[in-house]
PDB file of N, CA and C in Angstrom:
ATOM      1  N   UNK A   1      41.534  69.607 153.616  1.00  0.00           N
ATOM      2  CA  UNK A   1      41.689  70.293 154.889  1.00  0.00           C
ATOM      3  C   UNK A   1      43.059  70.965 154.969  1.00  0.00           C
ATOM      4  N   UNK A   2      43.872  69.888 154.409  1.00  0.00           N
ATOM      5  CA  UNK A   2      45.418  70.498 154.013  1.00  0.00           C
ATOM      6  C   UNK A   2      45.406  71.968 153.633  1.00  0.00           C
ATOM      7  N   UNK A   3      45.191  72.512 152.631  1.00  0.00           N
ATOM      8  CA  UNK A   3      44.992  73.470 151.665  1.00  0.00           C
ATOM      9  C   UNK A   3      43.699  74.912 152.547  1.00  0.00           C
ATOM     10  N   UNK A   4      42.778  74.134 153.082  1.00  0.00           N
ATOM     11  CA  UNK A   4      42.141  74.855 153.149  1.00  0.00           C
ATOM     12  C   UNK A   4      42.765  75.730 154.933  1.00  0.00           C
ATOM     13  N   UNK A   5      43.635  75.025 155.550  1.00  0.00           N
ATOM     14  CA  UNK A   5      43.910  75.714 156.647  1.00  0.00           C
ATOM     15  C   UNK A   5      45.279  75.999 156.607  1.00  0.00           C
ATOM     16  N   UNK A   6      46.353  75.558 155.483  1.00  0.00           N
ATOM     17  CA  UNK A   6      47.890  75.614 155.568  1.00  0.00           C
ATOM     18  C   UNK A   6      48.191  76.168 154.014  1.00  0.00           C
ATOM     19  N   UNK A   7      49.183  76.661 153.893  1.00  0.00           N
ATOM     20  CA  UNK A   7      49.880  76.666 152.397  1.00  0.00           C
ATOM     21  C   UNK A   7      50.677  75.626 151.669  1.00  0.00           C
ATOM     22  N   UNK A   8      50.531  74.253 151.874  1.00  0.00           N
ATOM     23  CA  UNK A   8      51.685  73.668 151.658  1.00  0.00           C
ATOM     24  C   UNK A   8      51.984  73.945 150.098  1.00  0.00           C
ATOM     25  N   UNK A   9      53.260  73.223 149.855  1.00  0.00           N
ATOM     26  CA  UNK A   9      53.784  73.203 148.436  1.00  0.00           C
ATOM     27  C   UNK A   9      52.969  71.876 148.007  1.00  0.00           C
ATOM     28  N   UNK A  10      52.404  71.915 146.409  1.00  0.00           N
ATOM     29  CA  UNK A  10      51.791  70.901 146.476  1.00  0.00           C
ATOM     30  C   UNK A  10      52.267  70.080 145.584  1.00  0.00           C
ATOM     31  N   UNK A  11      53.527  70.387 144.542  1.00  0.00           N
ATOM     32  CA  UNK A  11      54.305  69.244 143.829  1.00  0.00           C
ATOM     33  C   UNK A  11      55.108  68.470 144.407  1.00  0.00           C
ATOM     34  N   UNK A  12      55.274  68.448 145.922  1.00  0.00           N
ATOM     35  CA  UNK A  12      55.927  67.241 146.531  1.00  0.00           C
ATOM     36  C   UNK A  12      54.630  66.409 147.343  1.00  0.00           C
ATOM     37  N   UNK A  13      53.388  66.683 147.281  1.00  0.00           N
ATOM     38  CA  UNK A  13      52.072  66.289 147.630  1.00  0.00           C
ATOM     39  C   UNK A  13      52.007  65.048 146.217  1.00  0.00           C
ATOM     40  N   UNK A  14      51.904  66.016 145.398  1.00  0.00           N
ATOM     41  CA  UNK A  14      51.225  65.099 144.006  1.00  0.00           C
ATOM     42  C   UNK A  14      52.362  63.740 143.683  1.00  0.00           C
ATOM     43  N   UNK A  15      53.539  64.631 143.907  1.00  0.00           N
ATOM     44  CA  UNK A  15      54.872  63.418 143.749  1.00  0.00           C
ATOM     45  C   UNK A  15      54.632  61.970 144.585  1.00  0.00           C
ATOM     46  N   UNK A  16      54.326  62.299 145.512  1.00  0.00           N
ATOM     47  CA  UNK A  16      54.486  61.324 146.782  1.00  0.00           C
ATOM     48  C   UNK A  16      53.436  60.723 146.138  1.00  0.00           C
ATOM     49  N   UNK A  17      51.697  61.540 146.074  1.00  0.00           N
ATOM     50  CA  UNK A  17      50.314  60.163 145.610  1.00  0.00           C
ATOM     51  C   UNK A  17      51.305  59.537 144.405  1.00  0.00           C
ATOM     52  N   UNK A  18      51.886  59.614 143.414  1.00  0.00           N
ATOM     53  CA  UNK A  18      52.224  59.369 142.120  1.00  0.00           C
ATOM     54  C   UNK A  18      53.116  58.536 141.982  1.00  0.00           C
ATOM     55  N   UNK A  19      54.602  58.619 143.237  1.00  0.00           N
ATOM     56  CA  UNK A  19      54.977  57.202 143.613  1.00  0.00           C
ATOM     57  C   UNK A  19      54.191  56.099 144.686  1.00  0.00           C
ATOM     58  N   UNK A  20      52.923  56.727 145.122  1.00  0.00           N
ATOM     59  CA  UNK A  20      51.965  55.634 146.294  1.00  0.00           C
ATOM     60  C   UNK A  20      51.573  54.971 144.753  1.00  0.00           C
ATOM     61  N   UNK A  21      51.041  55.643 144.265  1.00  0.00           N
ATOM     62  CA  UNK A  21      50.373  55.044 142.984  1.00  0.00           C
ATOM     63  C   UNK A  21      50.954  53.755 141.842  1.00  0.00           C
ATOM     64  N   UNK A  22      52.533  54.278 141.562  1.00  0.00           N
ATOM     65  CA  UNK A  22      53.390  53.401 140.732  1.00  0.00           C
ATOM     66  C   UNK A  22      54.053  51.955 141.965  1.00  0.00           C
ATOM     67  N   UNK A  23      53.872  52.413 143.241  1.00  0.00           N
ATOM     68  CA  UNK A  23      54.085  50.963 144.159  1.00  0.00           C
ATOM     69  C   UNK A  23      53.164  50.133 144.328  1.00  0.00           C
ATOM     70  N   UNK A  24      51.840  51.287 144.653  1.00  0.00           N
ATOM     71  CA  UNK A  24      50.892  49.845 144.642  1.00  0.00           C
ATOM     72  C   UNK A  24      50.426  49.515 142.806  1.00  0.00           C
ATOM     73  N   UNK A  25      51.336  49.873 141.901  1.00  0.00           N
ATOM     74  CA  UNK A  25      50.673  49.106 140.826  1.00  0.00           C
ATOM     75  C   UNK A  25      52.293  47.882 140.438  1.00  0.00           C
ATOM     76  N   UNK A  26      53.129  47.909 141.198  1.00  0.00           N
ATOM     77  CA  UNK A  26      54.391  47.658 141.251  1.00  0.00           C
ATOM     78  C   UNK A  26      53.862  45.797 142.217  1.00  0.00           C
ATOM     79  N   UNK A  27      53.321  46.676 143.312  1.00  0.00           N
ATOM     80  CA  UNK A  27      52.493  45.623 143.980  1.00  0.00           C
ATOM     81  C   UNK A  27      51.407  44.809 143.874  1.00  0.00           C
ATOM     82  N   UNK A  28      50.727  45.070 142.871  1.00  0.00           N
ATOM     83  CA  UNK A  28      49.758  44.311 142.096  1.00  0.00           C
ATOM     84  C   UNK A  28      50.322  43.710 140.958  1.00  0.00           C
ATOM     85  N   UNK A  29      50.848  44.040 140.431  1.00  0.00           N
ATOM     86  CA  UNK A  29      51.849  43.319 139.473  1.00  0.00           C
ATOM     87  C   UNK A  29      52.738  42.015 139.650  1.00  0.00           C
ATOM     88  N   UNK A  30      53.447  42.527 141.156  1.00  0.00           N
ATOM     89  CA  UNK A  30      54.348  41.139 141.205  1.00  0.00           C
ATOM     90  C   UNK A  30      53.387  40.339 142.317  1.00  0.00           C
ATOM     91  N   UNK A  31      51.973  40.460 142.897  1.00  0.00           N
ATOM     92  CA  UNK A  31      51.281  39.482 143.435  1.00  0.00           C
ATOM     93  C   UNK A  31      50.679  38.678 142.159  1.00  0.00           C
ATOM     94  N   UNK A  32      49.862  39.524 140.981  1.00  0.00           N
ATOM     95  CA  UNK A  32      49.837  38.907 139.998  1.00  0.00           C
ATOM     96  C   UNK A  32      50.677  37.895 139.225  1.00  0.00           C
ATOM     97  N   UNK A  33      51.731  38.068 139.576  1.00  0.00           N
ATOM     98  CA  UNK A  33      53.126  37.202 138.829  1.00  0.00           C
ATOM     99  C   UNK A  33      53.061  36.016 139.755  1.00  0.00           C
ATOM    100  N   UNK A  34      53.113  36.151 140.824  1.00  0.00           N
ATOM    101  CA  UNK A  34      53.107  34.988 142.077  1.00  0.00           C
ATOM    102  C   UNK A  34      51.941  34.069 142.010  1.00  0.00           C
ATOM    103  N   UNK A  35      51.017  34.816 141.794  1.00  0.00           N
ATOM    104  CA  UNK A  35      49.451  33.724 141.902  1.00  0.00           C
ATOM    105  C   UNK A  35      49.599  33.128 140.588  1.00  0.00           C
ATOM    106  N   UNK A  36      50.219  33.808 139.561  1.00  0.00           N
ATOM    107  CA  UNK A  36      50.159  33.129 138.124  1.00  0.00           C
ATOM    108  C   UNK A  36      51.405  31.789 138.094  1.00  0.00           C
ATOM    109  N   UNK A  37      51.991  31.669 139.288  1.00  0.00           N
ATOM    110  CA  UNK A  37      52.736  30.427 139.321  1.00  0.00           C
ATOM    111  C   UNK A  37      52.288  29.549 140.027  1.00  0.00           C
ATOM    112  N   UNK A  38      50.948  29.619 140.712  1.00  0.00           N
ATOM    113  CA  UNK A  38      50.965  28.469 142.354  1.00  0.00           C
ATOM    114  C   UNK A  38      49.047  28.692 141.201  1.00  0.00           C
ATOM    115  N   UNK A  39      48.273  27.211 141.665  1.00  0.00           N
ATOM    116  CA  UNK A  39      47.056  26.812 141.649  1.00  0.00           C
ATOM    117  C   UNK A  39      46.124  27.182 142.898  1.00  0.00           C
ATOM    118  N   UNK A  40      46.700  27.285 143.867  1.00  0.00           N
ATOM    119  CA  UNK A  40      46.355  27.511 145.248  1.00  0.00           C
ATOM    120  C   UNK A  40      46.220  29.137 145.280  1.00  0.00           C
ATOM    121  N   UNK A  41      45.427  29.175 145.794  1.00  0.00           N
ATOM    122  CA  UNK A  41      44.977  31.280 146.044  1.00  0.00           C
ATOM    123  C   UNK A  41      45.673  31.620 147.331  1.00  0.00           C
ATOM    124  N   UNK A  42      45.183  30.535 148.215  1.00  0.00           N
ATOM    125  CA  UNK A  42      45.753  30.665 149.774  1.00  0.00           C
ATOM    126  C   UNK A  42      47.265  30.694 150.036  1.00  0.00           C
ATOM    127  N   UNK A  43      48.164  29.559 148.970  1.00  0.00           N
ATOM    128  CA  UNK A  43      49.491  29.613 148.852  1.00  0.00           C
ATOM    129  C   UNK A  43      50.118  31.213 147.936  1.00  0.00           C
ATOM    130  N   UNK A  44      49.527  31.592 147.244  1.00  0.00           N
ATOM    131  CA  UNK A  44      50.203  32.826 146.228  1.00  0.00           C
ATOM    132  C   UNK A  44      49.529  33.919 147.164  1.00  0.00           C
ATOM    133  N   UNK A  45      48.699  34.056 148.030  1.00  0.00           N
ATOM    134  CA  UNK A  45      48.636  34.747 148.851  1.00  0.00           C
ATOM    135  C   UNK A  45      49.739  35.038 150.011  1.00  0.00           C
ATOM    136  N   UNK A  46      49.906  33.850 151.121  1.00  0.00           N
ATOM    137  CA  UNK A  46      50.865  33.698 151.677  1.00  0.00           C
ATOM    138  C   UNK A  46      52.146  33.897 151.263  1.00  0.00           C
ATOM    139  N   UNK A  47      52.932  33.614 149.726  1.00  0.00           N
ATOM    140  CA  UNK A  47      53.882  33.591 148.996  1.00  0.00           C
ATOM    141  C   UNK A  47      53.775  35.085 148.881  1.00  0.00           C
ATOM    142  N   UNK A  48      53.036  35.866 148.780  1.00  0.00           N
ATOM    143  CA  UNK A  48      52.633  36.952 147.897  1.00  0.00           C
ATOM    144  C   UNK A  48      53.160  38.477 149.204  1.00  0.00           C
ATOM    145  N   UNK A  49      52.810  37.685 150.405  1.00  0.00           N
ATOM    146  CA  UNK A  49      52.551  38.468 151.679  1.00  0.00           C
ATOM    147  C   UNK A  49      54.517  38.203 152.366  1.00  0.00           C
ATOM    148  N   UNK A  50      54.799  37.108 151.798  1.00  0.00           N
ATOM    149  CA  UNK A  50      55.759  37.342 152.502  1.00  0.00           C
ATOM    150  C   UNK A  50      57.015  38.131 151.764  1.00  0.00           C
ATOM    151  N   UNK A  51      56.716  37.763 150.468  1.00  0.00           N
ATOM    152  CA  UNK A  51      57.766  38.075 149.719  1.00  0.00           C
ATOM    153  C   UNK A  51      57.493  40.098 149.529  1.00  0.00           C
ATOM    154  N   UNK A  52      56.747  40.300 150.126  1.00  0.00           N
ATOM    155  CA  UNK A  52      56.445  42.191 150.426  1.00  0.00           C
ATOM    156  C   UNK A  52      56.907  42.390 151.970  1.00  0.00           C
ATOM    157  N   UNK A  53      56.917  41.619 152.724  1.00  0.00           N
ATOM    158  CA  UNK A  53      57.299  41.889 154.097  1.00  0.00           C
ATOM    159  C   UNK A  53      58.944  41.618 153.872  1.00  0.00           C
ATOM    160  N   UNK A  54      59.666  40.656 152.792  1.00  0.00           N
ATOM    161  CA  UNK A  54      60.561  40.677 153.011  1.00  0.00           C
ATOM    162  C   UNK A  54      61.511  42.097 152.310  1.00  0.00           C
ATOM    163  N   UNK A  55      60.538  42.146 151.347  1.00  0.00           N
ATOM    164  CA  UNK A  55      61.338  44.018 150.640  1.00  0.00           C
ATOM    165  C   UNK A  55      61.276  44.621 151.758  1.00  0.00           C
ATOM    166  N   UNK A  56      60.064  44.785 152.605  1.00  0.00           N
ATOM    167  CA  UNK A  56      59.619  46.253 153.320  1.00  0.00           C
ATOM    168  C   UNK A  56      61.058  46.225 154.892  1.00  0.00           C
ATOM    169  N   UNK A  57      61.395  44.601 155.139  1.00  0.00           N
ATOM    170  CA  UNK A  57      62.110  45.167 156.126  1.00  0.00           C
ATOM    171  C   UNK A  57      63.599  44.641 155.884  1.00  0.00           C
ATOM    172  N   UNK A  58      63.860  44.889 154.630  1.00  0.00           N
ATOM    173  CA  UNK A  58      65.134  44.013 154.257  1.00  0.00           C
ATOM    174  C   UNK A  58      66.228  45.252 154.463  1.00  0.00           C
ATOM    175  N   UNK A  59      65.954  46.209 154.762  1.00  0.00           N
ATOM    176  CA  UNK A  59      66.881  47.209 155.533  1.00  0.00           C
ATOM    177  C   UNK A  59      67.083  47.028 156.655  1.00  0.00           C
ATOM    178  N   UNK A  60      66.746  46.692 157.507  1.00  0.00           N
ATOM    179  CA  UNK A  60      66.894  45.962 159.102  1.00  0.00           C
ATOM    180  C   UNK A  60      67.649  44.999 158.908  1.00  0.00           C
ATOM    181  N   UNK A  61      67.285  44.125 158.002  1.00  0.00           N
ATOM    182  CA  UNK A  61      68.219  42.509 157.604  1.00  0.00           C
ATOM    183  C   UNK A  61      70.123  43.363 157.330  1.00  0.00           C
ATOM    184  N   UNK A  62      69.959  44.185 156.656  1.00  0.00           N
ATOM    185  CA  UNK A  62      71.089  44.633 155.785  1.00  0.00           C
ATOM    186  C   UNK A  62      71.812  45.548 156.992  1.00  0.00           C
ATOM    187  N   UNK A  63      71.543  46.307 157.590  1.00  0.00           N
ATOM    188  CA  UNK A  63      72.478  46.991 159.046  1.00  0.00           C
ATOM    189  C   UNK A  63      72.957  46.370 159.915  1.00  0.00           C
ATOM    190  N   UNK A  64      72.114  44.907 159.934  1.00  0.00           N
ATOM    191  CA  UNK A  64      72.847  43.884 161.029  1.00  0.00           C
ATOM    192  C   UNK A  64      73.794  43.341 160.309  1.00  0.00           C
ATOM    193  N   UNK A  65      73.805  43.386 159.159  1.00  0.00           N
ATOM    194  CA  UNK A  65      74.872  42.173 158.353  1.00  0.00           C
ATOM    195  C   UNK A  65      76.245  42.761 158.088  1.00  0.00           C
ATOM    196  N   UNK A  66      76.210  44.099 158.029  1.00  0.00           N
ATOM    197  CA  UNK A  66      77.725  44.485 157.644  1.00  0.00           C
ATOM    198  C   UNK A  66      77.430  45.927 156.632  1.00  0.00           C
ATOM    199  N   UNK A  67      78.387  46.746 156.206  1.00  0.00           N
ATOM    200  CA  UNK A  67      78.529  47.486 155.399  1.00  0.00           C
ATOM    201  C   UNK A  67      78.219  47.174 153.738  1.00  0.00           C
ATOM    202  N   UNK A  68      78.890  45.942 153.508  1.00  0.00           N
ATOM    203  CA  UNK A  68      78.402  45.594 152.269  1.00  0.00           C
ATOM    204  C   UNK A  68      77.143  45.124 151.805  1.00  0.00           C
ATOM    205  N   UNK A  69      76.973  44.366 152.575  1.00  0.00           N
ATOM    206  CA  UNK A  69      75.309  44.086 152.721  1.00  0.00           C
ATOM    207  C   UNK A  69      74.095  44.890 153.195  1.00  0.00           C
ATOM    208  N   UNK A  70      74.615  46.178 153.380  1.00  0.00           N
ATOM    209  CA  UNK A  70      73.517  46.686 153.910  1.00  0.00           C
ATOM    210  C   UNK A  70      73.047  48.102 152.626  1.00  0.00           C
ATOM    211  N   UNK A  71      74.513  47.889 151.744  1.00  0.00           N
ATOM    212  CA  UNK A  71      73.888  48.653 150.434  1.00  0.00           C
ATOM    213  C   UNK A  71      72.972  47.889 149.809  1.00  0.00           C
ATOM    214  N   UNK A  72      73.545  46.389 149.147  1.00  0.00           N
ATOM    215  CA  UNK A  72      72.853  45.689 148.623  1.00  0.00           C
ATOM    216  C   UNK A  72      71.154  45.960 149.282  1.00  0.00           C
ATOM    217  N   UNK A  73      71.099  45.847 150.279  1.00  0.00           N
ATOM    218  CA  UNK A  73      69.871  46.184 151.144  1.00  0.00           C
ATOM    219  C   UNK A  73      68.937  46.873 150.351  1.00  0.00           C
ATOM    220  N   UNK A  74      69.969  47.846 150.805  1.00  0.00           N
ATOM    221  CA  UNK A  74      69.114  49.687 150.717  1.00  0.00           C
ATOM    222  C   UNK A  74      68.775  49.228 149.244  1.00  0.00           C
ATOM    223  N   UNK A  75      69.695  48.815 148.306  1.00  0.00           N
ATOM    224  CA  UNK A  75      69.067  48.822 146.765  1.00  0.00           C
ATOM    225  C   UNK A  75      67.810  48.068 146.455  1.00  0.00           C
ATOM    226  N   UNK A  76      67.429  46.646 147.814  1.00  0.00           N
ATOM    227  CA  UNK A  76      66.359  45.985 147.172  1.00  0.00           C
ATOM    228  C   UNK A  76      65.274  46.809 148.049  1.00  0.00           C
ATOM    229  N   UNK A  77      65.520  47.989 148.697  1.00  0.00           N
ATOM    230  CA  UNK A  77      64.501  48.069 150.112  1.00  0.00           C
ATOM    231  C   UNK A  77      62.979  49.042 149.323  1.00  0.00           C
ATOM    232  N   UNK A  78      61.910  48.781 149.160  1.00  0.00           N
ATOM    233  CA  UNK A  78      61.038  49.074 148.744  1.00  0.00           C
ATOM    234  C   UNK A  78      60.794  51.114 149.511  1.00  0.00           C
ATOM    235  N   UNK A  79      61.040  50.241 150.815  1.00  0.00           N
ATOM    236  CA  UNK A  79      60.589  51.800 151.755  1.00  0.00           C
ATOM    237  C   UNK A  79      61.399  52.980 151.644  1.00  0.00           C
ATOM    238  N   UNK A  80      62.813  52.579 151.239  1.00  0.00           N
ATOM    239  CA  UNK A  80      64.625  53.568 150.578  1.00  0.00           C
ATOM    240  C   UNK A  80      64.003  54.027 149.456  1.00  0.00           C
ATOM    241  N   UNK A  81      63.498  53.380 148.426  1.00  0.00           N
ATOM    242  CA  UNK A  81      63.026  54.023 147.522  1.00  0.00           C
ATOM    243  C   UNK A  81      61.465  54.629 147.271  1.00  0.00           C
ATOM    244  N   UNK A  82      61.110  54.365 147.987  1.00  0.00           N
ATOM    245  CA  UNK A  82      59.302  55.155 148.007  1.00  0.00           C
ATOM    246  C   UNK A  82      60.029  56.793 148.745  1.00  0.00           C
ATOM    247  N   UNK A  83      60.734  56.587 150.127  1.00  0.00           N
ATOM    248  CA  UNK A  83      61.028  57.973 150.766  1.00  0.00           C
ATOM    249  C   UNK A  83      62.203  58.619 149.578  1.00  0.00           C
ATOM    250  N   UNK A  84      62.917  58.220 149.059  1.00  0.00           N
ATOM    251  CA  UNK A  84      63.343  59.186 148.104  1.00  0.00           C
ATOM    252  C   UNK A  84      62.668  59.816 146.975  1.00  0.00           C
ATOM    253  N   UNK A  85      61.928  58.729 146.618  1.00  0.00           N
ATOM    254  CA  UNK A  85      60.965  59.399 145.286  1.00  0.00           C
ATOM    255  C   UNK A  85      59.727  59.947 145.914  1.00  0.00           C
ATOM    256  N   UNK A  86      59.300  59.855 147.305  1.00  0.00           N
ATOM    257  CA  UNK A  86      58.165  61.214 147.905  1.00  0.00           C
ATOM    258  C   UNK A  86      59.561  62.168 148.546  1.00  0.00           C
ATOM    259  N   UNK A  87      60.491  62.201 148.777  1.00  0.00           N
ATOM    260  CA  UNK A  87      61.691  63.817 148.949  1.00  0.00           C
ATOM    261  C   UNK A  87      62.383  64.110 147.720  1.00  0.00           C
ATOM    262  N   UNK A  88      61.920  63.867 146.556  1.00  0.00           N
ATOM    263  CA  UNK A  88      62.521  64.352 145.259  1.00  0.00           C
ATOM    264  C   UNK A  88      64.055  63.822 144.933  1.00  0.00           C
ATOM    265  N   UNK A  89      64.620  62.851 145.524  1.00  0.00           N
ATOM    266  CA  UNK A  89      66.116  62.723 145.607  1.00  0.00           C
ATOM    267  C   UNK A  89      66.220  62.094 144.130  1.00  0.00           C
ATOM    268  N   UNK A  90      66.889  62.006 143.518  1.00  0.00           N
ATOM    269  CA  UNK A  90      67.165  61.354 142.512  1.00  0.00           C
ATOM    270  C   UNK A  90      68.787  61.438 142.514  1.00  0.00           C
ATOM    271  N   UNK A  91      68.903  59.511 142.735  1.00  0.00           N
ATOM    272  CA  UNK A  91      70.094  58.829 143.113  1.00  0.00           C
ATOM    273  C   UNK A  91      70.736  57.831 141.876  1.00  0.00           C
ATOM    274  N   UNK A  92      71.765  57.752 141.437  1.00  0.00           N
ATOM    275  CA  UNK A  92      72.720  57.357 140.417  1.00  0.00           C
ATOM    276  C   UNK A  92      73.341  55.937 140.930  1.00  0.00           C
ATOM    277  N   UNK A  93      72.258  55.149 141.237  1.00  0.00           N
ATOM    278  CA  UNK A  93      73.307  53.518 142.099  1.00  0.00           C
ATOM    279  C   UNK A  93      73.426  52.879 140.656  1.00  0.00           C
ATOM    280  N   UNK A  94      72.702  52.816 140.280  1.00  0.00           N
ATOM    281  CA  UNK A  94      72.795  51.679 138.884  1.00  0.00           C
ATOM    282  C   UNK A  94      73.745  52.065 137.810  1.00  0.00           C
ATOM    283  N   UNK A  95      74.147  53.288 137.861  1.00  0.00           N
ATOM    284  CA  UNK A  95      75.102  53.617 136.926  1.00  0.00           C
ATOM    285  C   UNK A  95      76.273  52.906 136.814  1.00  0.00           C
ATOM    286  N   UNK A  96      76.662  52.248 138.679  1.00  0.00           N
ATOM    287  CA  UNK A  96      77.759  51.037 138.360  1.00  0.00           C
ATOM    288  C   UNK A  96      77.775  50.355 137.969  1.00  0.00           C
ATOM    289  N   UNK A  97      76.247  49.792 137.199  1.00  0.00           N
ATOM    290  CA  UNK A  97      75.971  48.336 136.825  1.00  0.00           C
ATOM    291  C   UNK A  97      76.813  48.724 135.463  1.00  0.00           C
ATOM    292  N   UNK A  98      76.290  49.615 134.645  1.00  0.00           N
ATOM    293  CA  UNK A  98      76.765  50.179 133.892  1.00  0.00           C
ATOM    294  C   UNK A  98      77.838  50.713 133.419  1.00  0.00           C
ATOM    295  N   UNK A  99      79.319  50.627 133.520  1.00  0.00           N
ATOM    296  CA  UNK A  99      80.306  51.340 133.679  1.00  0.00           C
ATOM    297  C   UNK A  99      80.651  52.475 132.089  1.00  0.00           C
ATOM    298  N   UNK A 100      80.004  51.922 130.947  1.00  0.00           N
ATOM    299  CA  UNK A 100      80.145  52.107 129.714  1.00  0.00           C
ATOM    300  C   UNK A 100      79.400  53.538 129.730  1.00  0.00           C
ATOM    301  N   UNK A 101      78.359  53.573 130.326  1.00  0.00           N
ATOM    302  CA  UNK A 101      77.320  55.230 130.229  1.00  0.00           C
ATOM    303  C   UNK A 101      78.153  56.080 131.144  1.00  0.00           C
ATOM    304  N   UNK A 102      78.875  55.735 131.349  1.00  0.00           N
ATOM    305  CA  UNK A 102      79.724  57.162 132.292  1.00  0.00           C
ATOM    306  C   UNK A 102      80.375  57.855 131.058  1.00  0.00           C
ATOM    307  N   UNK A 103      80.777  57.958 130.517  1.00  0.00           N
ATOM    308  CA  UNK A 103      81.215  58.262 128.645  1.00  0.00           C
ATOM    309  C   UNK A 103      80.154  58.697 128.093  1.00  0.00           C
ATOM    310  N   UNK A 104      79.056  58.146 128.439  1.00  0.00           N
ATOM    311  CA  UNK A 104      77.911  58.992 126.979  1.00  0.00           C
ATOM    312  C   UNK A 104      77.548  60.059 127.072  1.00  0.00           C
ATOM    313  N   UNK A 105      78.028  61.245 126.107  1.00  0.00           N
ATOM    314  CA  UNK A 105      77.774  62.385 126.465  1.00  0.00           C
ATOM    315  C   UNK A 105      76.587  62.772 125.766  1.00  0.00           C
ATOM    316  N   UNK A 106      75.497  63.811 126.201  1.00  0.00           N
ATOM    317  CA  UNK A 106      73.924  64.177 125.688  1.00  0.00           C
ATOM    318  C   UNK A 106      74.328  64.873 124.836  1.00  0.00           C
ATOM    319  N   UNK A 107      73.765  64.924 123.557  1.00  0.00           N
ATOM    320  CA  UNK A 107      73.789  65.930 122.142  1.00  0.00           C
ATOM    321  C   UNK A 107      72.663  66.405 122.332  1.00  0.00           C
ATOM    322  N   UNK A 108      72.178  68.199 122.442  1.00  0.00           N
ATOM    323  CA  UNK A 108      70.941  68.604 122.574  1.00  0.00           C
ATOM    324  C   UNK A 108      70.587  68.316 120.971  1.00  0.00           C
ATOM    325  N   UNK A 109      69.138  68.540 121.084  1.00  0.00           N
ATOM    326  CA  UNK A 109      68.360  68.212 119.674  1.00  0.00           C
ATOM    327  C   UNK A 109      69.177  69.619 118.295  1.00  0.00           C
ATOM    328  N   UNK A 110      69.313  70.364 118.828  1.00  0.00           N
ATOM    329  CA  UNK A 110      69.437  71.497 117.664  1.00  0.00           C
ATOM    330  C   UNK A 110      71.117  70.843 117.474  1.00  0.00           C
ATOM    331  N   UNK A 111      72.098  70.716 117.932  1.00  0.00           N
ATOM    332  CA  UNK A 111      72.995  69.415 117.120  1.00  0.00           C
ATOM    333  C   UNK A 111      73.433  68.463 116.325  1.00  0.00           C
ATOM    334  N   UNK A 112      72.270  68.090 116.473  1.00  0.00           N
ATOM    335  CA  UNK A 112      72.195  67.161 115.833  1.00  0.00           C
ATOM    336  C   UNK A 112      72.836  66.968 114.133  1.00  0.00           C
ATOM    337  N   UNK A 113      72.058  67.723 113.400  1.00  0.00           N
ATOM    338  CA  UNK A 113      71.819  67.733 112.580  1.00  0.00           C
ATOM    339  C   UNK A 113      73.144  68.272 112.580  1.00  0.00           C
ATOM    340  N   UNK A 114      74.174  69.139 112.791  1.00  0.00           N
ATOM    341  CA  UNK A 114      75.405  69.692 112.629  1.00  0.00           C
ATOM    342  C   UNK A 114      76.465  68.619 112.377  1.00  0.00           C
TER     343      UNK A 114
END
């Protein structure tokens, strides 16, 4: 209906299904990991439900707590990173983990060999 009454752009359409797609397989994955520790369906369910409610609002947790805590936040917050990867942002946080790759410089392929 999109298409057929509007022009939108449709590589930030396909982007967005494509990170819906890599969360809920992100989300089947770590419920799978959870039920594969508990015997109980009803407990790795419950375990399963809370530990997604606690990503989805752990940005709320992190603005009440302070400045420092509310990056830490944003880094575990499921919903910070679904809205950047459906608005195309591509963000450099982990590079601090890293301090050594700030130095690595890219050699294109035809270089190489020189």
């Amino acid at each position: 209906m999109l298409f057929v009454y509007g022009h939108p752009e449709w590589k930030p359409i396909v982007t967005a299904y494509i990170g819906l797609l890599l969360m809920g397989g992100c989300f089947i994955s770590l419920g799978l990991f959870i039920s594969s520790l508990t015997k109980n369906q009803i407990v790795a369910g419950m375990v399963t439900f809370a530990v997604f409610l606690l990503l989805w609002v752990i940005t709320w947790i992190g603005s009440a707590a302070g400045p420092t805590a509310e990056k830490v936040t944003q880094y575990l917050s499921i919903v910070d990173h679904f809205d950047d990867f459906g608005k195309g942002v591509h963000r450099h946080d982990a590079l601090h983990l890293l301090p050594e790759l700030h130095h690595v410089r890219v050699v294109p392929d035809r270089q190489v060999g020189r």
